[in-house]
N, C-alpha and C. Protein backbone atom coordinates (compact mmCIF):
# COMPACT_ATOMS: atom_id res chain seq x y z
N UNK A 1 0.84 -1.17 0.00
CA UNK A 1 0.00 0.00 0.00
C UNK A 1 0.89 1.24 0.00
N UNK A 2 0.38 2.70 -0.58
CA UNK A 2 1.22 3.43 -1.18
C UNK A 2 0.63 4.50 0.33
N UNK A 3 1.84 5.32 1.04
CA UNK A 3 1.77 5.76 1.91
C UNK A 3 1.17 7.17 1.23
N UNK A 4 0.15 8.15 1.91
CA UNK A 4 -0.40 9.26 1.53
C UNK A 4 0.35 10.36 2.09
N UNK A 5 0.02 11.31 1.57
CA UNK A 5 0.70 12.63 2.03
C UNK A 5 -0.25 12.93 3.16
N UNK A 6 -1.59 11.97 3.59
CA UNK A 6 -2.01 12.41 4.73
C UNK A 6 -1.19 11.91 5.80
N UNK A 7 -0.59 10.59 5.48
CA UNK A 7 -0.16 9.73 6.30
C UNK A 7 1.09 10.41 7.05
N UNK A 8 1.52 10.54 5.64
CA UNK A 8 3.24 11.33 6.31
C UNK A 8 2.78 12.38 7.33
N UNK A 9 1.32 13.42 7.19
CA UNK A 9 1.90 14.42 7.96
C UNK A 9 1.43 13.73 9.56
N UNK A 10 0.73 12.42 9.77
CA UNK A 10 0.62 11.52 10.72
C UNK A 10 1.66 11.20 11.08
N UNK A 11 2.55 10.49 10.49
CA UNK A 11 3.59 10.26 11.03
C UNK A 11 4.57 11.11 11.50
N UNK A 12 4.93 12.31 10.71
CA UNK A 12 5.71 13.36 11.47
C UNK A 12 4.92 13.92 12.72
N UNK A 13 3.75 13.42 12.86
CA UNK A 13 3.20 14.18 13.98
C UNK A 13 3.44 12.68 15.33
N UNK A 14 3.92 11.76 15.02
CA UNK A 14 4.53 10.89 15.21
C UNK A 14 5.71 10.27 16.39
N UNK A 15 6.55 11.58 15.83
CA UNK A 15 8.23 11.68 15.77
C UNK A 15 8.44 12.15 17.15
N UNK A 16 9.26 11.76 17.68
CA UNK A 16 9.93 11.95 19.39
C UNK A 16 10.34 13.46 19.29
N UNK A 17 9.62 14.46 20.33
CA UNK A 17 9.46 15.11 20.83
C UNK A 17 8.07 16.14 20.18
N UNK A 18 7.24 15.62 19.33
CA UNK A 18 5.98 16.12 18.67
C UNK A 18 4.75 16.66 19.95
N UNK A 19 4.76 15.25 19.81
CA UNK A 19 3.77 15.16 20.79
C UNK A 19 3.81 14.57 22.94
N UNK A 20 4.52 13.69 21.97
CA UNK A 20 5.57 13.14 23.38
C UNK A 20 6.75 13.00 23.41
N UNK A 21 7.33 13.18 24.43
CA UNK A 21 9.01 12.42 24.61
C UNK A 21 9.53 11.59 23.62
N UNK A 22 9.02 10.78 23.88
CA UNK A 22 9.89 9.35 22.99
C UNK A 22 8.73 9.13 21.41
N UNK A 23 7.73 10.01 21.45
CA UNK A 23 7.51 9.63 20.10
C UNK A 23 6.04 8.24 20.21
N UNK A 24 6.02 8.01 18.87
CA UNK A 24 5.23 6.54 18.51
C UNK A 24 5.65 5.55 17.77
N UNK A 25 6.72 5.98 17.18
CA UNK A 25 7.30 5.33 16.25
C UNK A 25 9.23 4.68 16.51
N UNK A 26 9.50 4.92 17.76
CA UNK A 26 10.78 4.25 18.42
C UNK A 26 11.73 4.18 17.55
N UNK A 27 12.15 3.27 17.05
CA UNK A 27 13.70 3.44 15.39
C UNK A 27 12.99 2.79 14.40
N UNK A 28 11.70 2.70 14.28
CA UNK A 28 10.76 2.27 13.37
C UNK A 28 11.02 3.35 12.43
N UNK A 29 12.17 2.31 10.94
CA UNK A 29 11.69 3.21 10.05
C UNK A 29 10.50 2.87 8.86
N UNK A 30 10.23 2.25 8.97
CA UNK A 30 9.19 1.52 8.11
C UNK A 30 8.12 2.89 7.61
N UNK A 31 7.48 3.28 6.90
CA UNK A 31 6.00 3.96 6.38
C UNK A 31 4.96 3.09 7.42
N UNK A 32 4.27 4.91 8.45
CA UNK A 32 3.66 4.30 8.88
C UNK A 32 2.32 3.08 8.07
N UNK A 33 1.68 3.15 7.23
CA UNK A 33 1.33 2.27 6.61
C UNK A 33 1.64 0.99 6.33
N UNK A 34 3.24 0.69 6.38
CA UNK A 34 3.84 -0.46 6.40
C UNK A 34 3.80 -1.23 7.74
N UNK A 35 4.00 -0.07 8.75
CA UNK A 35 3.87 -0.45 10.05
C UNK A 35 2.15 -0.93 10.58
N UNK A 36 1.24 -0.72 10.21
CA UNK A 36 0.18 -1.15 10.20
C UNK A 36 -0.40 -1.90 9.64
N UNK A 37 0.12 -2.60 8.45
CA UNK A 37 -0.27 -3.55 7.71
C UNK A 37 0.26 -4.60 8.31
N UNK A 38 1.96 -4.71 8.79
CA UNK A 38 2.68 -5.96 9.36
C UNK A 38 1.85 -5.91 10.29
N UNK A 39 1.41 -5.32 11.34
CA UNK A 39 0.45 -5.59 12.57
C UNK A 39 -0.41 -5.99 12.43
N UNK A 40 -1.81 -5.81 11.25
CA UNK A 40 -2.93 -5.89 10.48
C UNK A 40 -3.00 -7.45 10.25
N UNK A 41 -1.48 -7.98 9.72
CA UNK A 41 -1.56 -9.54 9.14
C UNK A 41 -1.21 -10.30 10.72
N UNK A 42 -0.51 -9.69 11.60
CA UNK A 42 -0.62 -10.21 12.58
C UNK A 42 -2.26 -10.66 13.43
N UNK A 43 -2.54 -9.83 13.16
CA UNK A 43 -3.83 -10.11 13.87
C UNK A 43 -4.89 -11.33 13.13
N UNK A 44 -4.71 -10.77 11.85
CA UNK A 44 -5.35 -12.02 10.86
C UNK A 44 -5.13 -12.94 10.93
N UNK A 45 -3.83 -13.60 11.45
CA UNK A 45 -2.85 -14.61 11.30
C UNK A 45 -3.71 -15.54 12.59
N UNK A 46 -4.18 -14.51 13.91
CA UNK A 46 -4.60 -15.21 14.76
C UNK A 46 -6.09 -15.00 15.29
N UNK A 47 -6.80 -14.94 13.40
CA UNK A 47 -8.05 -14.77 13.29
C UNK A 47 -8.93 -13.80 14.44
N UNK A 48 -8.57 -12.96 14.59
CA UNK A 48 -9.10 -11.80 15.20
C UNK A 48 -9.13 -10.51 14.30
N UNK A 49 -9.55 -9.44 15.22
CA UNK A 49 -9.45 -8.07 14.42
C UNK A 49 -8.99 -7.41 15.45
N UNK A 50 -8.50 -6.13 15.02
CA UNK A 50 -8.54 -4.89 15.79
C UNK A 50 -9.54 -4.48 16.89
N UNK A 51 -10.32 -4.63 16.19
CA UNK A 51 -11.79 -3.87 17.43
C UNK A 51 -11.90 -4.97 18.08
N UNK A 52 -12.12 -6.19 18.17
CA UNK A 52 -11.72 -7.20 19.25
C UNK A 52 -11.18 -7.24 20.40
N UNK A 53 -9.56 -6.57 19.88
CA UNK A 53 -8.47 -6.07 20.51
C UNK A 53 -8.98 -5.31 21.44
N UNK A 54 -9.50 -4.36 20.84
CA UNK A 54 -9.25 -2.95 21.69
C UNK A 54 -10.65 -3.52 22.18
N UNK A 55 -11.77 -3.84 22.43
CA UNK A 55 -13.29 -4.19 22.81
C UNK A 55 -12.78 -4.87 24.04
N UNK A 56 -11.63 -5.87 24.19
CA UNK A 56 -11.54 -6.39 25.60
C UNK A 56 -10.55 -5.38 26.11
N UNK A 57 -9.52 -4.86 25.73
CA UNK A 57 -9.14 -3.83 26.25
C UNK A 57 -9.65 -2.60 27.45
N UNK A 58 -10.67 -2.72 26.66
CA UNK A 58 -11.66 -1.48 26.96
C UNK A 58 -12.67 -1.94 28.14
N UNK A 59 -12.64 -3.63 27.94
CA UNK A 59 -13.70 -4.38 29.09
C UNK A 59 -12.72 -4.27 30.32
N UNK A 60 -11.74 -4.59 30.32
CA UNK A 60 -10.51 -4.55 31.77
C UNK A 60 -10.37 -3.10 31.68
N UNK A 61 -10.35 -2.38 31.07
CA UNK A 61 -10.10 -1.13 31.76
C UNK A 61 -11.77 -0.31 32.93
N UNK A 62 -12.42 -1.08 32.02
CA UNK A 62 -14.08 -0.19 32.91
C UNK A 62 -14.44 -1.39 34.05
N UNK A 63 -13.87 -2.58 34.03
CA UNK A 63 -14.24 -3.31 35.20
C UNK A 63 -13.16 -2.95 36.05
N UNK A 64 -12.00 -2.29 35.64
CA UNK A 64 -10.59 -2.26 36.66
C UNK A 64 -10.92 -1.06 37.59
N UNK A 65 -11.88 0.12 36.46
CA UNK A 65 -12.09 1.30 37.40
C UNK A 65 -12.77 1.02 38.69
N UNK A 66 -13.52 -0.01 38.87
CA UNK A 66 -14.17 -0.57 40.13
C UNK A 66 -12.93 -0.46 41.55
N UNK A 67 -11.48 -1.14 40.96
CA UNK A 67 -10.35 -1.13 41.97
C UNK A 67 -9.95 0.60 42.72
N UNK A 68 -10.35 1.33 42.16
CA UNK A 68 -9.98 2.72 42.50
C UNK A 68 -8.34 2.94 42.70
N UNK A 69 -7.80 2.16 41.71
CA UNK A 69 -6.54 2.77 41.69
C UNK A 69 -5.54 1.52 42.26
N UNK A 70 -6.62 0.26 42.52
CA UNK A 70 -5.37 -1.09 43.47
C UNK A 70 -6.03 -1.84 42.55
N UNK A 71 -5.66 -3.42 42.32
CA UNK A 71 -5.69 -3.99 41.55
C UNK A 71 -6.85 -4.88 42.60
N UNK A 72 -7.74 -5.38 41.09
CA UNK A 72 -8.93 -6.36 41.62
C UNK A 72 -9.05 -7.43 40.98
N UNK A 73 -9.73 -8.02 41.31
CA UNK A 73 -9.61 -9.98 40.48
C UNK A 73 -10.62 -10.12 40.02
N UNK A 74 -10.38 -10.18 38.72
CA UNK A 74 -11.66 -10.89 37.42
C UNK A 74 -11.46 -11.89 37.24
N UNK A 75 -12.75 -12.99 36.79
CA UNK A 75 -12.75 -14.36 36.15
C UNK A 75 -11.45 -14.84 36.85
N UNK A 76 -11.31 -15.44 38.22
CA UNK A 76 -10.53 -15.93 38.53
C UNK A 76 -9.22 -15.94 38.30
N UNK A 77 -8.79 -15.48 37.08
CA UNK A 77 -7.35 -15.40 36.83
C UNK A 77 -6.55 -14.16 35.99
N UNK A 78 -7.39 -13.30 36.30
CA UNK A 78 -7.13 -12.00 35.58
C UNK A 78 -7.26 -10.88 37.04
N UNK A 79 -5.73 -10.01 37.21
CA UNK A 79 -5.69 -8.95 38.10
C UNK A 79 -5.94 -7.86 37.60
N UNK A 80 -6.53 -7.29 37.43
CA UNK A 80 -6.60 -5.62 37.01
C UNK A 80 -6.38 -4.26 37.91
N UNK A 81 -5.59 -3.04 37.66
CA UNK A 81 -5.58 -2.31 38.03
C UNK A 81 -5.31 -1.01 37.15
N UNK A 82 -6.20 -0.22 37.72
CA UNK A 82 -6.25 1.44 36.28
C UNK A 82 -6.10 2.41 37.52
N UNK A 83 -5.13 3.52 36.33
CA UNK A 83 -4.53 5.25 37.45
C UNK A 83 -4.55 5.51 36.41
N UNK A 84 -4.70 6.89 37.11
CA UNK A 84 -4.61 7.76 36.01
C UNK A 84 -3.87 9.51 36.77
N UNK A 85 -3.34 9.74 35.61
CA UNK A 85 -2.54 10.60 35.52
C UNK A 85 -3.23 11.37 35.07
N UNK A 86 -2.98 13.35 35.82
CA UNK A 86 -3.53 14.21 34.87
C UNK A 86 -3.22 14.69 33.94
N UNK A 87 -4.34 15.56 33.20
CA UNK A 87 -3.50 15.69 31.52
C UNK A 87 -3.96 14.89 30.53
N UNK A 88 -3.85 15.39 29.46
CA UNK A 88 -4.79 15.06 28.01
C UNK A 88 -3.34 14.75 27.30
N UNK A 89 -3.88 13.68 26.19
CA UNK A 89 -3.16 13.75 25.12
C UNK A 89 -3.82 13.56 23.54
N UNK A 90 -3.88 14.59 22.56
CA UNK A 90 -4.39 14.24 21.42
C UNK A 90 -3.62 12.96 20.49
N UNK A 91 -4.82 12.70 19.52
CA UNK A 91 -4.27 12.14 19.00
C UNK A 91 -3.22 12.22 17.61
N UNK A 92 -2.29 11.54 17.20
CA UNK A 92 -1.42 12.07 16.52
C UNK A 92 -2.46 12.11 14.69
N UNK A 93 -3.23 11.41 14.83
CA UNK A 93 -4.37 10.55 13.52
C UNK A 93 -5.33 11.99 13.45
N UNK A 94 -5.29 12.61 14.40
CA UNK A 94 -6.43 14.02 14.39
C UNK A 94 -7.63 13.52 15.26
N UNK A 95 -8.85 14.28 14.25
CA UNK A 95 -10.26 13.91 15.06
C UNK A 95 -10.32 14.78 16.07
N UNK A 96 -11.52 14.33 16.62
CA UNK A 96 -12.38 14.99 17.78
C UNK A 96 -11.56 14.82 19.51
N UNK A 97 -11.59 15.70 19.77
CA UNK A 97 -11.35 14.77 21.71
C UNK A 97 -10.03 14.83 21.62
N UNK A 98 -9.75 14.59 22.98
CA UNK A 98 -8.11 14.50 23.31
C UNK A 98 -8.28 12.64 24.55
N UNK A 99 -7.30 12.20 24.80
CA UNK A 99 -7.29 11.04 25.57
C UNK A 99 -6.28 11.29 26.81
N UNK A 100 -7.14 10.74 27.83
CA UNK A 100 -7.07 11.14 29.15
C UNK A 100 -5.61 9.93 29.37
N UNK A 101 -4.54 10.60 30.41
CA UNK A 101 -4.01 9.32 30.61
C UNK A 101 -4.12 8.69 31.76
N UNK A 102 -4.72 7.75 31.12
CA UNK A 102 -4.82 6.49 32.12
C UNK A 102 -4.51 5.17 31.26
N UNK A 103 -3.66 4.56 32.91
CA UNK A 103 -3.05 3.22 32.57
C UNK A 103 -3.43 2.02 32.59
N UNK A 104 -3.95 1.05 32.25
CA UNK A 104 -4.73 -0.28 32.73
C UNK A 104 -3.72 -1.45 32.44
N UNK A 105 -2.89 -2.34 33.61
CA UNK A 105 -2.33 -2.97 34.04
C UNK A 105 -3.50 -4.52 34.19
N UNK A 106 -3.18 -5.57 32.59
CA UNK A 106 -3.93 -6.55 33.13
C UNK A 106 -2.90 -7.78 33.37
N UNK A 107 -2.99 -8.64 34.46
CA UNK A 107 -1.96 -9.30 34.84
C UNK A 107 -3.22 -10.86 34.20
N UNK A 108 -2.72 -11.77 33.87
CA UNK A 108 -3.31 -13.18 33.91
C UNK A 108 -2.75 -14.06 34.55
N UNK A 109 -3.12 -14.38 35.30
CA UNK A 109 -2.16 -15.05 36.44
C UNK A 109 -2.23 -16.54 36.03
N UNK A 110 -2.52 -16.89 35.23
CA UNK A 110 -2.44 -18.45 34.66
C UNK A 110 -1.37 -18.30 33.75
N UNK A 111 -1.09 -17.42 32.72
CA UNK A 111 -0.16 -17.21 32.07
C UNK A 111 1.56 -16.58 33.13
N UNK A 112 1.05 -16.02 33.88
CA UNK A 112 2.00 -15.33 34.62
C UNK A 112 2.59 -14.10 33.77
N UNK A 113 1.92 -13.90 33.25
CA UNK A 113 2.16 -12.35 32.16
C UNK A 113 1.42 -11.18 32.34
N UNK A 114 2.01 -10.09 32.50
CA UNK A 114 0.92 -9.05 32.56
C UNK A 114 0.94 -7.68 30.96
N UNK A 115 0.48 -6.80 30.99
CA UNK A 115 0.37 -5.78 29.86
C UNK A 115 -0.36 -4.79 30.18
N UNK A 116 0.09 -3.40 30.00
CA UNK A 116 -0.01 -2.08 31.02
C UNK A 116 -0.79 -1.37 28.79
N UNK A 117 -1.61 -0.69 29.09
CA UNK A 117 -1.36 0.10 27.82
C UNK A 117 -2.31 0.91 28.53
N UNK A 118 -2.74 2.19 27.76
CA UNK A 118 -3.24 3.70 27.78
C UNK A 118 -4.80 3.48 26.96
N UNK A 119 -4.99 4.30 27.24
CA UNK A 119 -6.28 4.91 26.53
C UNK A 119 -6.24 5.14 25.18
N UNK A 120 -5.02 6.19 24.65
CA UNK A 120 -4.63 6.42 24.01
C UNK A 120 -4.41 4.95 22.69
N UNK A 121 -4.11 3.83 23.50
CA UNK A 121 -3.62 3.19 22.68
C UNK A 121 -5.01 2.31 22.37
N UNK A 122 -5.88 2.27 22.94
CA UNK A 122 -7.08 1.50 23.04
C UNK A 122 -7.63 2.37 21.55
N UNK A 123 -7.74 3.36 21.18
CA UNK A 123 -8.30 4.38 19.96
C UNK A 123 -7.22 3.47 18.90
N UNK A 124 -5.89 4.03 19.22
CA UNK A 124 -5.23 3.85 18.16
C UNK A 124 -5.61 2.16 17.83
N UNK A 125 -5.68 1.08 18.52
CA UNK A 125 -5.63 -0.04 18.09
C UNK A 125 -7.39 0.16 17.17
N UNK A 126 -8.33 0.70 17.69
CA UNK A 126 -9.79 0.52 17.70
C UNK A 126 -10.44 1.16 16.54
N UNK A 127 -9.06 2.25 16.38
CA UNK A 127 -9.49 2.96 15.04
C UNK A 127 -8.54 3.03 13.63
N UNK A 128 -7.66 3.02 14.12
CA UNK A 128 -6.42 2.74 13.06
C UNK A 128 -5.27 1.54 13.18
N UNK A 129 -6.07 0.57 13.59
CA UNK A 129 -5.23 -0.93 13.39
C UNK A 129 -3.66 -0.41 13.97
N UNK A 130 -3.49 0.50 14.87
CA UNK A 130 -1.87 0.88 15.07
C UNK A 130 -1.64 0.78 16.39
N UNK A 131 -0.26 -0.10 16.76
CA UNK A 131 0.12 -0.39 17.83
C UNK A 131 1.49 0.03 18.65
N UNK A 132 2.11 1.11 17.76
CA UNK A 132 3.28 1.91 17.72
C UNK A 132 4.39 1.15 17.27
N UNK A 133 5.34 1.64 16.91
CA UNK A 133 6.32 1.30 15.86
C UNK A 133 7.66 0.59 16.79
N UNK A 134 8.04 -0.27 15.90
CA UNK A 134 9.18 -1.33 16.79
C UNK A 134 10.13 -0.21 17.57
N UNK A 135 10.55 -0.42 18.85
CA UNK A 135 11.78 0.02 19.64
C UNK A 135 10.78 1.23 19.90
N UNK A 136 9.40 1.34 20.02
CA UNK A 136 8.68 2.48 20.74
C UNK A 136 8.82 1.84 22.36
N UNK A 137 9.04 3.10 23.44
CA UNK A 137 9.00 2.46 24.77
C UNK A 137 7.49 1.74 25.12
N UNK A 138 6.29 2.21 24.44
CA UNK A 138 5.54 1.87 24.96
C UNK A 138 4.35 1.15 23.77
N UNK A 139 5.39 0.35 22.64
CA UNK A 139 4.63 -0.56 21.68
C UNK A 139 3.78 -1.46 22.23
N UNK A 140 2.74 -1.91 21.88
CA UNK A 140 2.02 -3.25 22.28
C UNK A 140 2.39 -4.23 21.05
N UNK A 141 2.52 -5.42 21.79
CA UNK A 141 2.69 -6.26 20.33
C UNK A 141 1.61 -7.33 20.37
N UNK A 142 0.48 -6.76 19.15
CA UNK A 142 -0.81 -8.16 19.27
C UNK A 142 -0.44 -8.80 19.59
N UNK A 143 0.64 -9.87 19.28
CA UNK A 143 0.48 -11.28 19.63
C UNK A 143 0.23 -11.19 21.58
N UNK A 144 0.39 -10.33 22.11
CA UNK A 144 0.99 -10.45 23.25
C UNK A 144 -0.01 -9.71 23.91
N UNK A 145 -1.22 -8.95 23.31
CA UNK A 145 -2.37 -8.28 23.48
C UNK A 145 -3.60 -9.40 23.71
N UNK A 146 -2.99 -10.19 22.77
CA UNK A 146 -4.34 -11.64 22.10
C UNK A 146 -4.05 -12.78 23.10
N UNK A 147 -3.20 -13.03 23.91
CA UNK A 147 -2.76 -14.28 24.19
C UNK A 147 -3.09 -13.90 26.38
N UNK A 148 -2.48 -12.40 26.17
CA UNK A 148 -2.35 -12.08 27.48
C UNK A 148 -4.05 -11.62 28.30
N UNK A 149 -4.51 -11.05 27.13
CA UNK A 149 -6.02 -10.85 27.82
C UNK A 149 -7.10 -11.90 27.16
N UNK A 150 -6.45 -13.13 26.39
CA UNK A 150 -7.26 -13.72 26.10
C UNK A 150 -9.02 -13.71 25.01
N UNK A 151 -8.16 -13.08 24.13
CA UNK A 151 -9.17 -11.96 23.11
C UNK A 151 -9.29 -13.55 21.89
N UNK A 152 -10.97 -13.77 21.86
CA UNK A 152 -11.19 -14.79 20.87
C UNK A 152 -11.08 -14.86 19.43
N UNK A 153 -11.28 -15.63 18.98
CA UNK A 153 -10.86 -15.48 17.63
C UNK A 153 -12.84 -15.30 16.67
N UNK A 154 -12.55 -14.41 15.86
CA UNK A 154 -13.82 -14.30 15.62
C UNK A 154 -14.15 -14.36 14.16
């Protein structure tokens, strides 16, 4: 797929110190487009989608708000805990709204693995198949989204 001149000005909006510190895109030099498609077949690969993704995402983060900030126990083998930090962050894609930061920490304690992501990243997975670019500090990597919160195949 042929990257747009909308895309680029996405991605420079992207770039470590734009919007944040370290950026979205880490030493990812790939077109963001390239970078979303390798993620895109990832997900296909393990017959899911995006909005899947981000749909249980979004379920541990609104059952975690119940913990008020300490971690609580779902379905027997899932810990959850959400904080939040003040302060907005837009998104780099545009649109409406800015995203609040808050963190949601889901641990699976059968796996013994846990995975911390943002709000922020719950949109980006939910709306633009994007999970930030390799050597980002704070990439999610589907496989590890799908396996750790246990997201079905649909």
């Amino acid at each position: 797929m042929k990257q747009t001149p909308e895309y680029d000005k996405i991605q420079a909006q992207m770039q470590k110190g734009v919007i944040t510190l370290d950026g979205f895109l880490g030493d990812d030099v790939r077109k963001l487009v390239d970078i979303i498609a390798a993620d895109t077949l990832t997900v296909h690969k393990r017959r899911t989608t995006h909005e899947a993704i981000a749909q249980k995402m979004e379920h541990f983060k609104e059952r975690g708000l119940e913990g008020l900030g300490n971690f609580i126990t779902l379905d027997d083998h899932f810990e959850v805990k959400v904080e939040t930090v003040r302060g907005l962050l837009p998104s780099p894609f545009g649109g409406p709204g800015m995203f609040g930061k808050t963190n949601t920490t889901v641990v699976n304690k059968r796996l013994g693995r846990s995975i911390t992501y943002t709000d922020l990243h719950i949109h980006f997975i939910a709306d633009h198949g994007f999970y930030e670019g390799i050597g980002s500090p704070f990439r999610l990597e589907p496989e590890d989204l799908i396996t750790i919160l246990e997201v079905e195949e649909v």
